[in-house]
C-alpha atoms as a PDB file:
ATOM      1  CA  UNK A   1     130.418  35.825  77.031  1.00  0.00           C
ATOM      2  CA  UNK A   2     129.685  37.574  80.121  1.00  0.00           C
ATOM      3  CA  UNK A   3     130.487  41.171  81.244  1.00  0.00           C
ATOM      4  CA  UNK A   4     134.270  42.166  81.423  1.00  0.00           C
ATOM      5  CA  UNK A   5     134.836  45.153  83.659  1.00  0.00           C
ATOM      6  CA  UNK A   6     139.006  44.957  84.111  1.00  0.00           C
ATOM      7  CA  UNK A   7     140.109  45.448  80.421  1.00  0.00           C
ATOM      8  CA  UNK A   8     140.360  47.632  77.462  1.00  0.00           C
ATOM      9  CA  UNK A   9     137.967  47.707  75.655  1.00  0.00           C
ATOM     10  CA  UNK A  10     135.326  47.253  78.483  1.00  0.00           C
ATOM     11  CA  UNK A  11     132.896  44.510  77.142  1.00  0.00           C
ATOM     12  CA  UNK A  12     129.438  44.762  78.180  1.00  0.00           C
ATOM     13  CA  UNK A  13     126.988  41.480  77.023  1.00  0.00           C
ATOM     14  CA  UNK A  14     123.909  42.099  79.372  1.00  0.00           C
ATOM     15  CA  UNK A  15     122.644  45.018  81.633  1.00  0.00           C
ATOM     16  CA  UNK A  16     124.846  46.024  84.495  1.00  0.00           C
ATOM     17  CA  UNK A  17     123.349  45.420  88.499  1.00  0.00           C
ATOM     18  CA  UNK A  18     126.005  48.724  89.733  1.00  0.00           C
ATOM     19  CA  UNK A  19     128.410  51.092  88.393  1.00  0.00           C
ATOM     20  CA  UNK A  20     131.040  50.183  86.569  1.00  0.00           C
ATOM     21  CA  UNK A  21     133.290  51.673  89.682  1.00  0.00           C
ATOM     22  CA  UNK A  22     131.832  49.321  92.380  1.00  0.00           C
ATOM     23  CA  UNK A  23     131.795  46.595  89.823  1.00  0.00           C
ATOM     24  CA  UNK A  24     135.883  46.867  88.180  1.00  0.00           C
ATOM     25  CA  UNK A  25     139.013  45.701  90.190  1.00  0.00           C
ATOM     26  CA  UNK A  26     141.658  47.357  88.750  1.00  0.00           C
ATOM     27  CA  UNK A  27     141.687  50.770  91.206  1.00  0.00           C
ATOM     28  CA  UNK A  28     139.156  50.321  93.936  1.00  0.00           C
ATOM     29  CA  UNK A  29     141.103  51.999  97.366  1.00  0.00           C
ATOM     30  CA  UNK A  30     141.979  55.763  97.751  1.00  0.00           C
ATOM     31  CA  UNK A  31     144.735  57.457  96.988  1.00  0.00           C
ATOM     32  CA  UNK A  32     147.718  57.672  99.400  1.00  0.00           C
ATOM     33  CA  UNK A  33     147.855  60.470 102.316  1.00  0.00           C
ATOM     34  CA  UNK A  34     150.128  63.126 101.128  1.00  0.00           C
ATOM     35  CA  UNK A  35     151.109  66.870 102.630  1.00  0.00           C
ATOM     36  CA  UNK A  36     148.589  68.176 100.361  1.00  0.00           C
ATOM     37  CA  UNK A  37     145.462  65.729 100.373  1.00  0.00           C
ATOM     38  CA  UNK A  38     145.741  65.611 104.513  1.00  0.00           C
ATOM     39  CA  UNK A  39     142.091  64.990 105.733  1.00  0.00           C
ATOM     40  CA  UNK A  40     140.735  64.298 102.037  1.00  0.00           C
ATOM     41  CA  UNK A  41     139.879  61.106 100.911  1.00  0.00           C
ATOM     42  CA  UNK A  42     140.605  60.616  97.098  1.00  0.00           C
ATOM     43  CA  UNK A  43     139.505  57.443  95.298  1.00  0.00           C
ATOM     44  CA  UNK A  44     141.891  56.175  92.801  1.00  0.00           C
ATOM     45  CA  UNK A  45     139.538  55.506  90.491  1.00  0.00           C
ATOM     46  CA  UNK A  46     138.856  59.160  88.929  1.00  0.00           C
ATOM     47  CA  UNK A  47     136.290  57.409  86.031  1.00  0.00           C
ATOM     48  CA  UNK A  48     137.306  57.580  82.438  1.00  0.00           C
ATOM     49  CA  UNK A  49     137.854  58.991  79.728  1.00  0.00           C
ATOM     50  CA  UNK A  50     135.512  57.396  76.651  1.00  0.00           C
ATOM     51  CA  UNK A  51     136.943  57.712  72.613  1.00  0.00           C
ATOM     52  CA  UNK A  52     134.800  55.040  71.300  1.00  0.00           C
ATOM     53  CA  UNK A  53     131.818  52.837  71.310  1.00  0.00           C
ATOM     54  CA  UNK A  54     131.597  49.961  69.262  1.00  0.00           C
ATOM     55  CA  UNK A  55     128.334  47.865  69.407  1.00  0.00           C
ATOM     56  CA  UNK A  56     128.843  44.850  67.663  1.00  0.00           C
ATOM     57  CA  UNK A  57     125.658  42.778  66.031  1.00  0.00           C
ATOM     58  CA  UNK A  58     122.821  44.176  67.013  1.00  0.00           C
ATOM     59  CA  UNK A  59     120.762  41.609  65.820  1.00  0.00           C
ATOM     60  CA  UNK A  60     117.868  42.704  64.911  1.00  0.00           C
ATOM     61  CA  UNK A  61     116.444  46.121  63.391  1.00  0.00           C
ATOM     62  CA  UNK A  62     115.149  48.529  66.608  1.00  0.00           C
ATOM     63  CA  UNK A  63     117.264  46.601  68.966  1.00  0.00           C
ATOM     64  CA  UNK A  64     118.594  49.532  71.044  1.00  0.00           C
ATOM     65  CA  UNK A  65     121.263  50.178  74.397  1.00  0.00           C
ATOM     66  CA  UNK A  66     121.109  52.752  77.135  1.00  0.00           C
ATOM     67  CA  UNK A  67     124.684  53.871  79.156  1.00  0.00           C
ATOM     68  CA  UNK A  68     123.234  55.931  81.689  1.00  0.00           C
ATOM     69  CA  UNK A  69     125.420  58.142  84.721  1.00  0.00           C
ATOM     70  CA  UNK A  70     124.187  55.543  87.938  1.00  0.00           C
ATOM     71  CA  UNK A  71     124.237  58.928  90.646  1.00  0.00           C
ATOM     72  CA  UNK A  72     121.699  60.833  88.744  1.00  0.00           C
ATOM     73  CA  UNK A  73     120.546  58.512  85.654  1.00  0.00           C
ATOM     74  CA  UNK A  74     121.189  60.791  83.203  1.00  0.00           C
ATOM     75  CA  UNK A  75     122.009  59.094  79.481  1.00  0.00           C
ATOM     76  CA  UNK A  76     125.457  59.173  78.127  1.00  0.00           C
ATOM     77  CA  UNK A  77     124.752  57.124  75.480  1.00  0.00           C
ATOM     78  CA  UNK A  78     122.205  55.812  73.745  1.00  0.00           C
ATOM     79  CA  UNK A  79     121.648  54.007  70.413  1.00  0.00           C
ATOM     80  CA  UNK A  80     119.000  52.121  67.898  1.00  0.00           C
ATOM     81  CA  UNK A  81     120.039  49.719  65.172  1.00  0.00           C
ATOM     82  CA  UNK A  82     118.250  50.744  61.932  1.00  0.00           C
ATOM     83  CA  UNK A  83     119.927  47.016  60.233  1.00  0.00           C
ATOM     84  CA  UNK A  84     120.034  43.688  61.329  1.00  0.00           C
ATOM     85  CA  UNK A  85     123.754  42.346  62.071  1.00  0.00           C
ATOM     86  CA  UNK A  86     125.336  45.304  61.346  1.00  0.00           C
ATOM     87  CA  UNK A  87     127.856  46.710  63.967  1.00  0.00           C
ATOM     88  CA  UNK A  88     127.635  50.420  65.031  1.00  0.00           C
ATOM     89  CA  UNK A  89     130.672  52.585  66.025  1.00  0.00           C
ATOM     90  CA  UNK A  90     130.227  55.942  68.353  1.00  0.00           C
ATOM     91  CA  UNK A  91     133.821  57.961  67.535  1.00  0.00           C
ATOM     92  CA  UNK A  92     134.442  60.643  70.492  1.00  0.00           C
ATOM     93  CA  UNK A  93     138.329  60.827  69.538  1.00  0.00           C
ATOM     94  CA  UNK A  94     138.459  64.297  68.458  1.00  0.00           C
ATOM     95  CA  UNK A  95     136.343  65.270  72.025  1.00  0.00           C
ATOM     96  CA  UNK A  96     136.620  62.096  74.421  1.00  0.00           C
ATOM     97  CA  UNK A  97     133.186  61.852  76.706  1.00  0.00           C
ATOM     98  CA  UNK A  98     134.343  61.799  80.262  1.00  0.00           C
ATOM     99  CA  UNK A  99     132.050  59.338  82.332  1.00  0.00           C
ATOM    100  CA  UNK A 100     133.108  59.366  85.978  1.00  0.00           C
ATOM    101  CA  UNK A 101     131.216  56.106  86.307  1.00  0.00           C
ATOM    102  CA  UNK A 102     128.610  54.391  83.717  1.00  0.00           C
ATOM    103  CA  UNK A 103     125.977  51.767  83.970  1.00  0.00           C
ATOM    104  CA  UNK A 104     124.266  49.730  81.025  1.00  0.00           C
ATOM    105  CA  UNK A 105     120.600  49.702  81.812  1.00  0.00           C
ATOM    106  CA  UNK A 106     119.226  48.086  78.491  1.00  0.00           C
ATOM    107  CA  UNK A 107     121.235  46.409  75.587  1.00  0.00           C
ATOM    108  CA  UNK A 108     119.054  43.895  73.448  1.00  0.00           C
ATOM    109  CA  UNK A 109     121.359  42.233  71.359  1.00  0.00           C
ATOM    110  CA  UNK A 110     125.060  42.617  70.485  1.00  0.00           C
ATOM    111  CA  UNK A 111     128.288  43.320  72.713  1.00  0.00           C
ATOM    112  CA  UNK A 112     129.129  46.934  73.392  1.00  0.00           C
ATOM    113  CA  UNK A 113     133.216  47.272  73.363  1.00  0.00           C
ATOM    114  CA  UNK A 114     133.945  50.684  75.321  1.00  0.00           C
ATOM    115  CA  UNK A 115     137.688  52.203  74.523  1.00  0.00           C
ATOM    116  CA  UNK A 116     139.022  54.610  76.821  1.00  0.00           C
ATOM    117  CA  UNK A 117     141.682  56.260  78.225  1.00  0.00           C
ATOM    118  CA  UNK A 118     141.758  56.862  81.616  1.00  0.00           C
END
């Protein structure tokens, strides 16, 4: 299974070459002109809103992912599987994360299913 930007839950299979704005279809133009945004460009794609992570067989003990912020690199997420075929679930539902964009720079095994709300 390969990468699937354009659906809920995002499914991520192998390290991501962009953003996960430059790479999804479902809102890449601006916003309208309006009275009040006259002169501003704003994208429609405002980045989401993350409630849960589920990373799904890891297969191997130490096997471990890496969501990092692509403007300044900084990690959102991170994780390390302590068992062998065991999924792993990151719950953010009582405080969503809010990742205006997101890029998978190392996942060695397993599928990471992102849920959001955007």
């Amino acid at each position: 299974m390969s990468n699937s930007y354009n659906q809920q839950p995002i499914v991520i299979t192998t390290v991501m070459g962009a953003g996960w704005k430059s790479l999804q279809t479902l809102n890449s133009t601006n916003q309208p002109v309006t009275a009040q945004n006259v002169g501003v460009t704003i994208p429609s794609q405002f980045g989401i809103n993350v409630y849960k992570v589920i990373w799904d067989n890891p297969t191997t003990a130490g096997h471990t992912f890496t969501i990092v912020d692509p403007q300044n690199s900084n990690v959102l997420l991170a994780g390390t599987t302590g068992v062998a075929n065991q999924d792993v679930e990151y719950d953010f539902e009582s405080a969503p994360a809010n990742w205006p964009d997101f890029k998978v720079t190392t996942i060695s095994s397993g599928t990471l299913y992102i849920f959001y709300r955007s």
